[in-house]
PDB file of N, CA and C in Angstrom:
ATOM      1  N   UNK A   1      48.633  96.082 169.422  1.00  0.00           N
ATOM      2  CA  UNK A   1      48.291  96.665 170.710  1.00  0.00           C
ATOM      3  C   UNK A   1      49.371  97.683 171.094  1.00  0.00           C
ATOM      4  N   UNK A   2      49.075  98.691 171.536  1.00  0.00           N
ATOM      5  CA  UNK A   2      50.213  99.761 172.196  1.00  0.00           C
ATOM      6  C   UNK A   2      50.704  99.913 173.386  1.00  0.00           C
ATOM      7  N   UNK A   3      51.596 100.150 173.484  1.00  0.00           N
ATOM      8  CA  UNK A   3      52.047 100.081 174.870  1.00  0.00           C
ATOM      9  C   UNK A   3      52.767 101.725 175.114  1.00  0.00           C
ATOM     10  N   UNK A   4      52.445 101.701 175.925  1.00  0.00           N
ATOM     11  CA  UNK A   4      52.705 103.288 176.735  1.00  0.00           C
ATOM     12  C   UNK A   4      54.290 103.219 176.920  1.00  0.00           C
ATOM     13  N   UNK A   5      54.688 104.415 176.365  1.00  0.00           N
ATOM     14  CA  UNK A   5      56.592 104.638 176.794  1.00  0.00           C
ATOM     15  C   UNK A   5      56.183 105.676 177.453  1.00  0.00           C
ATOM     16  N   UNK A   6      57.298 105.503 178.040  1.00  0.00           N
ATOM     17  CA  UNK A   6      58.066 106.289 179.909  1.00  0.00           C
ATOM     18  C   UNK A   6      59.061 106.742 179.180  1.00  0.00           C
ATOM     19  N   UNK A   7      59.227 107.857 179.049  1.00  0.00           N
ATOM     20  CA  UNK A   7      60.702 108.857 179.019  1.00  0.00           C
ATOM     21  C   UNK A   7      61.229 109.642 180.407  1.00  0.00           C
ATOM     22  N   UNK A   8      62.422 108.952 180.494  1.00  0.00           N
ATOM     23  CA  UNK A   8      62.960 108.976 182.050  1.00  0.00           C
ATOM     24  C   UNK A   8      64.562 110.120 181.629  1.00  0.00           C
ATOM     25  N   UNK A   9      64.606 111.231 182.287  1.00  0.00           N
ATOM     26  CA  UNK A   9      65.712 111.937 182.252  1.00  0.00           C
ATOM     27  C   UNK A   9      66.866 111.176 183.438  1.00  0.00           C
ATOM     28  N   UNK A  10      68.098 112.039 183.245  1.00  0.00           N
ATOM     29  CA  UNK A  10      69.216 111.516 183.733  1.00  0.00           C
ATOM     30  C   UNK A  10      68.578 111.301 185.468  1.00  0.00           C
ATOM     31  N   UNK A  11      68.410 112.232 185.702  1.00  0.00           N
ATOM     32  CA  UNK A  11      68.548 112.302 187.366  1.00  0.00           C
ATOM     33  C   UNK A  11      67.181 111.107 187.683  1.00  0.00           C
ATOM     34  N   UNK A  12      66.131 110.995 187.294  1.00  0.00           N
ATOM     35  CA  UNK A  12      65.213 109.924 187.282  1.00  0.00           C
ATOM     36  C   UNK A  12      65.843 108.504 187.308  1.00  0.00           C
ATOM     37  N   UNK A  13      67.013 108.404 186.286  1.00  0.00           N
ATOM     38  CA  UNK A  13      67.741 106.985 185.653  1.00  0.00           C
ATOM     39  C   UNK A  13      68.508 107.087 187.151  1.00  0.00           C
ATOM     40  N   UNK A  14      69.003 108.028 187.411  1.00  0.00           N
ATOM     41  CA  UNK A  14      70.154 107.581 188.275  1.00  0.00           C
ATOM     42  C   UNK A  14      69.275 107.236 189.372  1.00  0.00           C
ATOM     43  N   UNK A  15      68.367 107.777 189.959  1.00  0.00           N
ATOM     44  CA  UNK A  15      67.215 107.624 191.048  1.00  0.00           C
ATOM     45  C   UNK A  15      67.315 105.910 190.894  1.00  0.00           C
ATOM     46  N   UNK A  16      66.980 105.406 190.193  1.00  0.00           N
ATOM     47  CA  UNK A  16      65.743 104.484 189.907  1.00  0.00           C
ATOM     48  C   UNK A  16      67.033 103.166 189.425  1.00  0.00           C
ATOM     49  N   UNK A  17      67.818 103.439 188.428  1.00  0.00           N
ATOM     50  CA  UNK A  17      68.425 102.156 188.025  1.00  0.00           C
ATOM     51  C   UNK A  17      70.171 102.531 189.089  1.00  0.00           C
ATOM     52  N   UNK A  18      70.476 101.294 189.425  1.00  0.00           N
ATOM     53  CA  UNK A  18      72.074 101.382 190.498  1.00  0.00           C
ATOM     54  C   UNK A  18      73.113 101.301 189.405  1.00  0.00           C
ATOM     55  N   UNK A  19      73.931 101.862 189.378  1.00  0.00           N
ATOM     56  CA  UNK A  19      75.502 101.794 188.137  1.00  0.00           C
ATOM     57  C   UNK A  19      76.561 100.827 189.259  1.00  0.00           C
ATOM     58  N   UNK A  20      75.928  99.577 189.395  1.00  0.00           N
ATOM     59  CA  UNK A  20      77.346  98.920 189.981  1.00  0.00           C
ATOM     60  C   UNK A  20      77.716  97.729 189.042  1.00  0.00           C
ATOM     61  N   UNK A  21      79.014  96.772 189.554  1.00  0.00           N
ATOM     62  CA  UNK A  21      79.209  96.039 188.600  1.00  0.00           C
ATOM     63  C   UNK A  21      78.488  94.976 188.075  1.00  0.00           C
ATOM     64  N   UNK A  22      77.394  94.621 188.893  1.00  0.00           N
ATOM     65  CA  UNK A  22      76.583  93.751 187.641  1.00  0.00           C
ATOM     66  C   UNK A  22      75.698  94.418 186.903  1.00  0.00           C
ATOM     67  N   UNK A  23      75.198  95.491 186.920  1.00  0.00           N
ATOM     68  CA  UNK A  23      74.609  96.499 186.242  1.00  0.00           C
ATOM     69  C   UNK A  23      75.670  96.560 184.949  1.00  0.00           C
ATOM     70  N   UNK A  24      76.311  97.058 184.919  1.00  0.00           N
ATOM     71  CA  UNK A  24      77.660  97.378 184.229  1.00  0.00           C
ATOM     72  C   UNK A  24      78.180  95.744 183.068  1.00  0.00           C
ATOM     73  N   UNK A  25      77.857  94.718 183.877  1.00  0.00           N
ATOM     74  CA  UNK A  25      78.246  93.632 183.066  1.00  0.00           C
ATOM     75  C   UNK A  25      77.010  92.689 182.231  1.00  0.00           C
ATOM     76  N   UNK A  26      75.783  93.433 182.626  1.00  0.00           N
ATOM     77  CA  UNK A  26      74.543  92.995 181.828  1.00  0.00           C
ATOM     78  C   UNK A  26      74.545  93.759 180.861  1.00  0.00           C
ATOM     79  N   UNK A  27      74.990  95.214 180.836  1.00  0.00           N
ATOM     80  CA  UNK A  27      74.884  96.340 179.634  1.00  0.00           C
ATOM     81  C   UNK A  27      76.154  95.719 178.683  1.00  0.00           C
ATOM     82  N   UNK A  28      77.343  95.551 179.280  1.00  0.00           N
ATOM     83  CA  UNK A  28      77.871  94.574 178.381  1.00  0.00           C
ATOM     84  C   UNK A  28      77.300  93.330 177.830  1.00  0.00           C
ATOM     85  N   UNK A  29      77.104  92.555 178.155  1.00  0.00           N
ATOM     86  CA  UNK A  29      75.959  91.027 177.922  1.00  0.00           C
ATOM     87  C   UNK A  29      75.381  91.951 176.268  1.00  0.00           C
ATOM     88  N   UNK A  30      74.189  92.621 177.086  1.00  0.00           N
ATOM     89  CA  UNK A  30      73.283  93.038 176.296  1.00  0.00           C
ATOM     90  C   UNK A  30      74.055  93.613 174.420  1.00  0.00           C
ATOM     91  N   UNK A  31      75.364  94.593 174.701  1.00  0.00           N
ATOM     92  CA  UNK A  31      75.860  95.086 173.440  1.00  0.00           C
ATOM     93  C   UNK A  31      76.153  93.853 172.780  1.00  0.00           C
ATOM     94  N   UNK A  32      76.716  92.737 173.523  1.00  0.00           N
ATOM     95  CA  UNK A  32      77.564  91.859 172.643  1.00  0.00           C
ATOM     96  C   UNK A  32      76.612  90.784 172.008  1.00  0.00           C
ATOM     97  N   UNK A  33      75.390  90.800 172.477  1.00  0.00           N
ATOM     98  CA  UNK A  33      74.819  89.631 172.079  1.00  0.00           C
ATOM     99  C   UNK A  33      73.811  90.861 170.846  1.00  0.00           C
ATOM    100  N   UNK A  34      74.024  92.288 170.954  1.00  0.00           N
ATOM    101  CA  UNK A  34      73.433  92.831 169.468  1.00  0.00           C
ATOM    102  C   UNK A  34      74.345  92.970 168.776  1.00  0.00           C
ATOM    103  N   UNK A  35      75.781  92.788 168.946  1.00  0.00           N
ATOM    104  CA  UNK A  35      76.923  92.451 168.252  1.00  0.00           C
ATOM    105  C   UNK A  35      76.720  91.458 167.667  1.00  0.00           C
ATOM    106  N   UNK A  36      76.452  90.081 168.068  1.00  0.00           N
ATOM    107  CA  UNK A  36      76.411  89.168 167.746  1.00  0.00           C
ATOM    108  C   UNK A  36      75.565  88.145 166.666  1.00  0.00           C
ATOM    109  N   UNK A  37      74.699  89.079 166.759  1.00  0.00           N
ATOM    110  CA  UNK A  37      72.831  89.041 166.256  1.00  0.00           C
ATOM    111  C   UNK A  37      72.398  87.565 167.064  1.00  0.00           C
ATOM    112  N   UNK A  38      73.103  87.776 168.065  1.00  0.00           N
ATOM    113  CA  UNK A  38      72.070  86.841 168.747  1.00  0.00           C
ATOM    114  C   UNK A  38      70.807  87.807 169.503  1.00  0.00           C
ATOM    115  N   UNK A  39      70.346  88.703 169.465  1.00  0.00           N
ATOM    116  CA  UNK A  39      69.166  88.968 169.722  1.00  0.00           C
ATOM    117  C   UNK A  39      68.786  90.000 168.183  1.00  0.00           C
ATOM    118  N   UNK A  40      67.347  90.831 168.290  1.00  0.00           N
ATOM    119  CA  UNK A  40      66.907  91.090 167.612  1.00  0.00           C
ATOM    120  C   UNK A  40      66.376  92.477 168.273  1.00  0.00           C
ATOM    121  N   UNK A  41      67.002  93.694 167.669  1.00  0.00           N
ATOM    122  CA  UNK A  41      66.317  94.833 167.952  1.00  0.00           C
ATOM    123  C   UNK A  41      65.389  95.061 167.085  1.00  0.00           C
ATOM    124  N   UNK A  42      63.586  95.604 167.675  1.00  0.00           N
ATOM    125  CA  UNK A  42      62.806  95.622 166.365  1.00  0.00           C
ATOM    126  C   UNK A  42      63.514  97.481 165.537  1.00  0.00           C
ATOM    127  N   UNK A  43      62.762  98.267 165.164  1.00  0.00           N
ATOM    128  CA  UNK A  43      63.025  99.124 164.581  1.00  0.00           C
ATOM    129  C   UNK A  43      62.292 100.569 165.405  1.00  0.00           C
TER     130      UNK A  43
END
């Protein structure tokens, strides 16, 4: 089944997602656990 992608430019991202510190410490979360291979990026 397909799913529709959204391509969002900078000024959209900044609109829409907040850069504070738990923002900031989930994007960490997120690298370390694909560091880790505890999750699975498909391709």
């Amino acid at each position: 089944m397909a799913h529709p992608v959204t391509l969002l430019g900078e000024a959209q991202l900044r609109a829409l997602v907040p850069l504070d510190l738990a923002a900031i410490d989930q994007v960490e979360a997120a690298f370390a656990s694909l560091a880790t291979d505890a999750v699975a990026m498909p391709p």
